[in-house]
Protein backbone atom coordinates (compact mmCIF):
# COMPACT_ATOMS: atom_id res chain seq x y z
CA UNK A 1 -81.29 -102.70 -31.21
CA UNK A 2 -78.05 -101.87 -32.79
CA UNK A 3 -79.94 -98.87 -34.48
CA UNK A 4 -81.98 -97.94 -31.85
CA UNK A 5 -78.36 -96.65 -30.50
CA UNK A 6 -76.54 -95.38 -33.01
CA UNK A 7 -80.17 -93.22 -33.68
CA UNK A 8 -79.44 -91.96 -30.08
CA UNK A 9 -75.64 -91.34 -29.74
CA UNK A 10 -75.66 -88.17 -32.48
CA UNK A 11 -78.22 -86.63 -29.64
CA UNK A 12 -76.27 -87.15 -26.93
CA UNK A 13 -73.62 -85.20 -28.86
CA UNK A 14 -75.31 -82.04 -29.30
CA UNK A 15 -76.05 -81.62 -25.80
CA UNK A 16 -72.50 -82.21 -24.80
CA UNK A 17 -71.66 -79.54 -27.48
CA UNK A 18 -74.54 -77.25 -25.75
CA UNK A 19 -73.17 -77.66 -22.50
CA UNK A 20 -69.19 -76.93 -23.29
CA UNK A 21 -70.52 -73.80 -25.37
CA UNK A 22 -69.46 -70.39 -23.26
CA UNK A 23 -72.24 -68.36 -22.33
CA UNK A 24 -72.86 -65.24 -23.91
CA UNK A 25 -72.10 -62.16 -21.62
CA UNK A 26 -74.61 -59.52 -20.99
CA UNK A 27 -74.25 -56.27 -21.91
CA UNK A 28 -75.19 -53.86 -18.86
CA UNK A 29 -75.58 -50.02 -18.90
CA UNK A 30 -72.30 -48.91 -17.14
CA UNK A 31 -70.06 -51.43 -19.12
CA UNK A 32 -68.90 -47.99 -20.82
CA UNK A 33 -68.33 -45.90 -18.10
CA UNK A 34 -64.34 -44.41 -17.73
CA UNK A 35 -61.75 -45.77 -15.43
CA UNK A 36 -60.70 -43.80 -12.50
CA UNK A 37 -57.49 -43.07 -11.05
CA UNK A 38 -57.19 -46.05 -8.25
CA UNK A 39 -58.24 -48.66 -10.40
CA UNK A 40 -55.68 -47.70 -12.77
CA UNK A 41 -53.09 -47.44 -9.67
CA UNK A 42 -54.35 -50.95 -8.96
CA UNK A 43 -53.75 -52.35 -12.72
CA UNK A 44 -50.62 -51.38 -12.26
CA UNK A 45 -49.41 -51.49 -9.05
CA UNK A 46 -46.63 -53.78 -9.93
CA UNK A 47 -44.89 -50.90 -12.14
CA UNK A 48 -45.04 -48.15 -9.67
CA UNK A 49 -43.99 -50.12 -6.33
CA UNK A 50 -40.82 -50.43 -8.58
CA UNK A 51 -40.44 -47.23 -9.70
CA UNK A 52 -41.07 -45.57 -6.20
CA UNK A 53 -38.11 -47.95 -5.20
CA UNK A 54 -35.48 -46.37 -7.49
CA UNK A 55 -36.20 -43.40 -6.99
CA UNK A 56 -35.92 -43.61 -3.36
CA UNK A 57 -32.75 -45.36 -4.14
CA UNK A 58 -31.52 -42.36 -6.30
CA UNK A 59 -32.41 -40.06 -3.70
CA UNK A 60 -30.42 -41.68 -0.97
CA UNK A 61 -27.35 -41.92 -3.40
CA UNK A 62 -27.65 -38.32 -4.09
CA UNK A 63 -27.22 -37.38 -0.23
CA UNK A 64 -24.91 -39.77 0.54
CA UNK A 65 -22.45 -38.30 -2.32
CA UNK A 66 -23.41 -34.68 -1.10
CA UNK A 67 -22.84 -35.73 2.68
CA UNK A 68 -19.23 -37.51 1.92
CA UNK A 69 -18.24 -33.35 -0.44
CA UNK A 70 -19.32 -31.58 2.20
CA UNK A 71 -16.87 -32.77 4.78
CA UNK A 72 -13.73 -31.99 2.74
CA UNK A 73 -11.92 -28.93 3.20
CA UNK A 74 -12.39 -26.32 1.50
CA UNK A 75 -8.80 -24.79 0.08
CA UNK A 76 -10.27 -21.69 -1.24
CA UNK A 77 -11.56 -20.79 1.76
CA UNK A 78 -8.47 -21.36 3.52
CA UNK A 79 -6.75 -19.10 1.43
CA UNK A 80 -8.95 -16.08 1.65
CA UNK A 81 -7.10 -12.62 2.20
CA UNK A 82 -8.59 -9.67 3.45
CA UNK A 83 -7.33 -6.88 1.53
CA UNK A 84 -8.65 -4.14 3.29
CA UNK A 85 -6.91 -5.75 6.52
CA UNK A 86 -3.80 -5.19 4.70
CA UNK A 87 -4.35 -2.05 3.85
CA UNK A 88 -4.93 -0.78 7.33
CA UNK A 89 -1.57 -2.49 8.94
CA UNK A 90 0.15 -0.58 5.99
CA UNK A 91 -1.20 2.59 7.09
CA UNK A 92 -0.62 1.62 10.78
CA UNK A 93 3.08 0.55 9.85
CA UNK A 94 3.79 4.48 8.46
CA UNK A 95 2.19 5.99 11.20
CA UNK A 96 4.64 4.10 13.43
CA UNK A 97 7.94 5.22 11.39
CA UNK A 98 6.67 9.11 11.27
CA UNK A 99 6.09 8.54 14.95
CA UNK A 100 9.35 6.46 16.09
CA UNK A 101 11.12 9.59 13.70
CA UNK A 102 9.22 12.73 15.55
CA UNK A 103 10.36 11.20 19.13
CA UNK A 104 13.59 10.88 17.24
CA UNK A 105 13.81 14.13 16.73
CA UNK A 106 12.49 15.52 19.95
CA UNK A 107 15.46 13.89 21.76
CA UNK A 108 17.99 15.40 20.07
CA UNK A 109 20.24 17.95 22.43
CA UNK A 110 19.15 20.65 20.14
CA UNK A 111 21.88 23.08 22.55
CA UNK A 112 24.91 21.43 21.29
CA UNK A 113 23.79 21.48 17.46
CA UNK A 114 22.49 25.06 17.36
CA UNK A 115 24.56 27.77 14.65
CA UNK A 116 26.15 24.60 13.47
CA UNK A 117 27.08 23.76 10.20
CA UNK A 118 29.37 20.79 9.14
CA UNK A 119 30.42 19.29 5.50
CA UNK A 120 29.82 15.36 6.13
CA UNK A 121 32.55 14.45 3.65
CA UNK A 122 35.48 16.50 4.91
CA UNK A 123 34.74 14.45 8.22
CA UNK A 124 34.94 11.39 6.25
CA UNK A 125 38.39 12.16 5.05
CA UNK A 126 39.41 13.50 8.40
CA UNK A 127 39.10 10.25 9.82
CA UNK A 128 40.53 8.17 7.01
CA UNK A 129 43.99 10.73 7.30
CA UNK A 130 44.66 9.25 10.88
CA UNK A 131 44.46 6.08 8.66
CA UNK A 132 48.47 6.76 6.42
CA UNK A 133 46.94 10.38 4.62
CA UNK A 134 49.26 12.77 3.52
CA UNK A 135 48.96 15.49 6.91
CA UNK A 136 50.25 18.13 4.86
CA UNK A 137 47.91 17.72 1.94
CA UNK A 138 45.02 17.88 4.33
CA UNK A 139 46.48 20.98 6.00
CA UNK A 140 46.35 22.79 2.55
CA UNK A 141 43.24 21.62 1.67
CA UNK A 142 41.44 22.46 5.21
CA UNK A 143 43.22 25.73 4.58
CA UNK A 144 42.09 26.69 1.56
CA UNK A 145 38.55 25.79 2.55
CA UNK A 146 38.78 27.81 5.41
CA UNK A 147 39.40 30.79 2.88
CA UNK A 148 37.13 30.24 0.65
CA UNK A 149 34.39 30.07 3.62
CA UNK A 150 35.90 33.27 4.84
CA UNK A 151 35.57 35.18 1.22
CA UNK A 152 31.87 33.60 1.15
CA UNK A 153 31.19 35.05 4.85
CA UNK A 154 32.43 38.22 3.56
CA UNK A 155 30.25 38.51 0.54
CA UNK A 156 27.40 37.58 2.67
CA UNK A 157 27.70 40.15 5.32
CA UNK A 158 27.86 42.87 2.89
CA UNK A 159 24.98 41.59 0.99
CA UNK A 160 22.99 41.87 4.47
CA UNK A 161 24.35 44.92 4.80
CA UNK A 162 22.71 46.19 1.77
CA UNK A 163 19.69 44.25 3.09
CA UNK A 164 19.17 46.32 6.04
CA UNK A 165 19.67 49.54 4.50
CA UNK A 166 17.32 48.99 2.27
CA UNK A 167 14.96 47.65 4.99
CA UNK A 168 15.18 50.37 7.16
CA UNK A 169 12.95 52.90 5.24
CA UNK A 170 10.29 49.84 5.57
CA UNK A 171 10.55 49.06 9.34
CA UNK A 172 8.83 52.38 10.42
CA UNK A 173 5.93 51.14 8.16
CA UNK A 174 5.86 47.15 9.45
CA UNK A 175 6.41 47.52 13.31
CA UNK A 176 3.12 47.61 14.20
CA UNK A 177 2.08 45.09 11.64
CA UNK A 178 5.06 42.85 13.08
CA UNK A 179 4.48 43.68 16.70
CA UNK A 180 0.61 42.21 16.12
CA UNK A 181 1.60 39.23 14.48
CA UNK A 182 5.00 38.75 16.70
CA UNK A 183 3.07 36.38 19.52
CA UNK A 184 1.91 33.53 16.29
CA UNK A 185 6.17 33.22 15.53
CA UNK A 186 8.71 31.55 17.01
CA UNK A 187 12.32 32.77 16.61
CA UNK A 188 14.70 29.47 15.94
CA UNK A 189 17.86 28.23 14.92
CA UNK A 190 18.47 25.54 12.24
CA UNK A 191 21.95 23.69 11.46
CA UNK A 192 22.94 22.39 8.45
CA UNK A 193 25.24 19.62 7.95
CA UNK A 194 26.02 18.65 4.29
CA UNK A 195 27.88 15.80 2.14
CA UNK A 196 29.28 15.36 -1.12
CA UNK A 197 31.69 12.85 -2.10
CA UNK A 198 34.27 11.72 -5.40
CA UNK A 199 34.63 14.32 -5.55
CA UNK A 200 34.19 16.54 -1.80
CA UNK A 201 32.29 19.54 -2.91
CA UNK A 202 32.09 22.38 -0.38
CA UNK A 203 29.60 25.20 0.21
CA UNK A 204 29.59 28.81 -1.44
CA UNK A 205 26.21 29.63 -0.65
CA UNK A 206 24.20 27.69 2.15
CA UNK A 207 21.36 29.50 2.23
CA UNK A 208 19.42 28.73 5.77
CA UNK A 209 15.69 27.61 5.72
CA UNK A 210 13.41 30.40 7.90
CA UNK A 211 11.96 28.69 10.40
CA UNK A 212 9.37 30.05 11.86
CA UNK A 213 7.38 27.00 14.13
CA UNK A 214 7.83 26.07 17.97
CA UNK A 215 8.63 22.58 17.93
CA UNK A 216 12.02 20.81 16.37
CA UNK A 217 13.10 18.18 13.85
CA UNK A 218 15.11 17.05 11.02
CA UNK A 219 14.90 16.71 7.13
CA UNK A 220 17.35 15.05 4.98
CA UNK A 221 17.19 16.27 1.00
CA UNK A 222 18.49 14.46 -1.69
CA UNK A 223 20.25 17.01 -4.28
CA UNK A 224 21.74 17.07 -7.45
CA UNK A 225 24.97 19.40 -8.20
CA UNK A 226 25.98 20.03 -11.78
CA UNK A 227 29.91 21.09 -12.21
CA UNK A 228 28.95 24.52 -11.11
CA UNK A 229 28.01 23.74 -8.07
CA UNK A 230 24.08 24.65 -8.86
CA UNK A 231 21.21 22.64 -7.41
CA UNK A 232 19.72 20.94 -10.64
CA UNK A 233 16.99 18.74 -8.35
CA UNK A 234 16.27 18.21 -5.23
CA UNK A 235 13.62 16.24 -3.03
CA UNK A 236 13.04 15.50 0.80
CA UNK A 237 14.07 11.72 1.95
CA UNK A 238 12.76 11.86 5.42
CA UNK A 239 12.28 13.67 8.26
CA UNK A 240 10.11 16.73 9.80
CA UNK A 241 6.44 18.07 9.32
CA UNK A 242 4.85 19.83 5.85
CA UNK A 243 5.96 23.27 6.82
CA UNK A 244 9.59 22.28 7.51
CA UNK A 245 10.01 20.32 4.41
CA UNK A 246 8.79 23.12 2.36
CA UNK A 247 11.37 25.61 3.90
CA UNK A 248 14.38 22.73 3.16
CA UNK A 249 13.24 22.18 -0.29
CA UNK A 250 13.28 25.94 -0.76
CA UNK A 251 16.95 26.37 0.86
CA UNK A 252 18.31 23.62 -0.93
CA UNK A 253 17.46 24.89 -4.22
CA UNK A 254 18.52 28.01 -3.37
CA UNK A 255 22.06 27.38 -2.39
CA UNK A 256 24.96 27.14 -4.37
CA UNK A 257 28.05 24.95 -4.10
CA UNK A 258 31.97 25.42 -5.51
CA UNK A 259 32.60 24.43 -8.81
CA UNK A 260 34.26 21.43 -10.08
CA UNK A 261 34.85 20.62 -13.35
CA UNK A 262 36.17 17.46 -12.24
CA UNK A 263 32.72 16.48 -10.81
CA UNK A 264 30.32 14.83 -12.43
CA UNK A 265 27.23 16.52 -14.64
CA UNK A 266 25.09 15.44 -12.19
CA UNK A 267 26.78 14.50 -8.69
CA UNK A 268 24.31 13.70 -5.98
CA UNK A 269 24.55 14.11 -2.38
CA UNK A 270 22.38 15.18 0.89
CA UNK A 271 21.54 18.05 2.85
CA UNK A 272 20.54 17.90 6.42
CA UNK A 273 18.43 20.44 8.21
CA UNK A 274 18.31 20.78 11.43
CA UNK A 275 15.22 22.89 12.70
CA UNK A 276 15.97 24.28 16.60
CA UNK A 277 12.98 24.74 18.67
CA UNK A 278 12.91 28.24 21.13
């Protein structure tokens, strides 16, 4: 009996080793056929649900930090300067001043200044003598400037004199030329007024600018005397239209002053030129 069992058991063995034993799988046709894109998606699904997550998060940092820059201020445009703007109130700014010095100019009483001429420095010491100056040194000194401006008015009416007579075998020629032209001139007076100080320096020949325009004005030119009273330099500071500054450069160079050999090499002083209208 005992056999009969034990001849039995190895039996039941095998077919619990038959029946734990895996079954084989089949091999079908389309087992090697390739993967497409959303089953791969769906393999790994995990990784890209994570990585669409940063980089939403990235993105939302990125306009966050470009939201919070862009409300700052921004210095450099604060500070912008437009040059050409500057430019034009320059321009506008001269323009003024030439106008503010034409009016100027137009108001003056040009009656009481016409045939005038005045040396600006003997003023000055004219008005510093009522101040404890020697009287009679100023008496001799106006007097001897009154001579020398009469020898110098001398000299210059015979000079004109030899002018004219010279002229007068052109005039026959001219006075028809001068008689077309005469309605395009205007006749006027101009004043001169003069200064020169440390020391005075007075005139010995003021030569008087031509003027040959209807309307008035002033020019002031800066000169520069050397000790024989010549005109070394000389340039306009202000004052008048093209044509009048041309005729005061001209004069100024042209006229001569007394010498001092007391003066300086090169003493500088002013010129004023007053231009009349008729």
């Amino acid at each position: 009996m005992e056999q009969k069992r034990r001849a039995e058991q190895p039996k039941a063995t095998s077919a619990a080793t038959r029946v734990r034993r895996p079954r084989q799988r089949l091999r079908l046709p389309f087992d090697g056929r390739k993967q497409d894109w959303g089953d791969w998606a769906y393999t790994h699904r995990k990784g890209l649900v994570a990585l669409l997550i940063a980089a939403v998060a990235f993105l939302a940092t990125l306009l966050v930090m470009e939201f919070q820059l862009s409300g700052e201020p921004s210095y450099q445009e604060a500070m912008f300067v437009d040059t050409r703007t500057l430019e034009e109130i320059l321009e506008e700014k001269e323009r003024l001043e030439r106008e503010i010095e034409r009016k100027k100019a137009q108001d003056i009483e040009w009656e009481r200044v016409r045939n005038m001429q005045s040396n600006d420095a003997l003023v000055n010491e004219a008005v510093t003598d009522d101040r404890g100056t020697d009287v009679d040194k100023l008496n001799e000194q106006a007097e001897a400037v009154a001579e020398r401006m009469a020898a110098n008015r001398n000299a210059h009416n015979a000079g004109m004199a030899e002018v004219d007579a010279i002229g007068k075998g052109e005039k026959s020629d001219d006075k028809a030329s001068e008689k077309k032209g005469s309605d395009s001139h205007y006749k006027g007076g101009v004043t001169v007024r003069y200064k020169f100080e440390n020391p005075v320096r007075n005139k010995r020949d003021l030569v008087i600018p031509a003027y040959r325009c209807e309307t008035g004005g002033q020019v002031e030119v800066s000169v520069v005397l050397n000790q024989g009273g010549e005109v070394i330099s000389a340039k306009v500071t202000w004052g008048g239209d093209e044509e009048m500054r041309r005729e005061a450069l001209r004069a100024a160079r042209a006229s001569l002053f007394d010498i001092n050999l007391n003066a300086p090499d090169r003493q500088t002083g002013t010129i004023t030129y007053t231009f009349i209208p008729q």
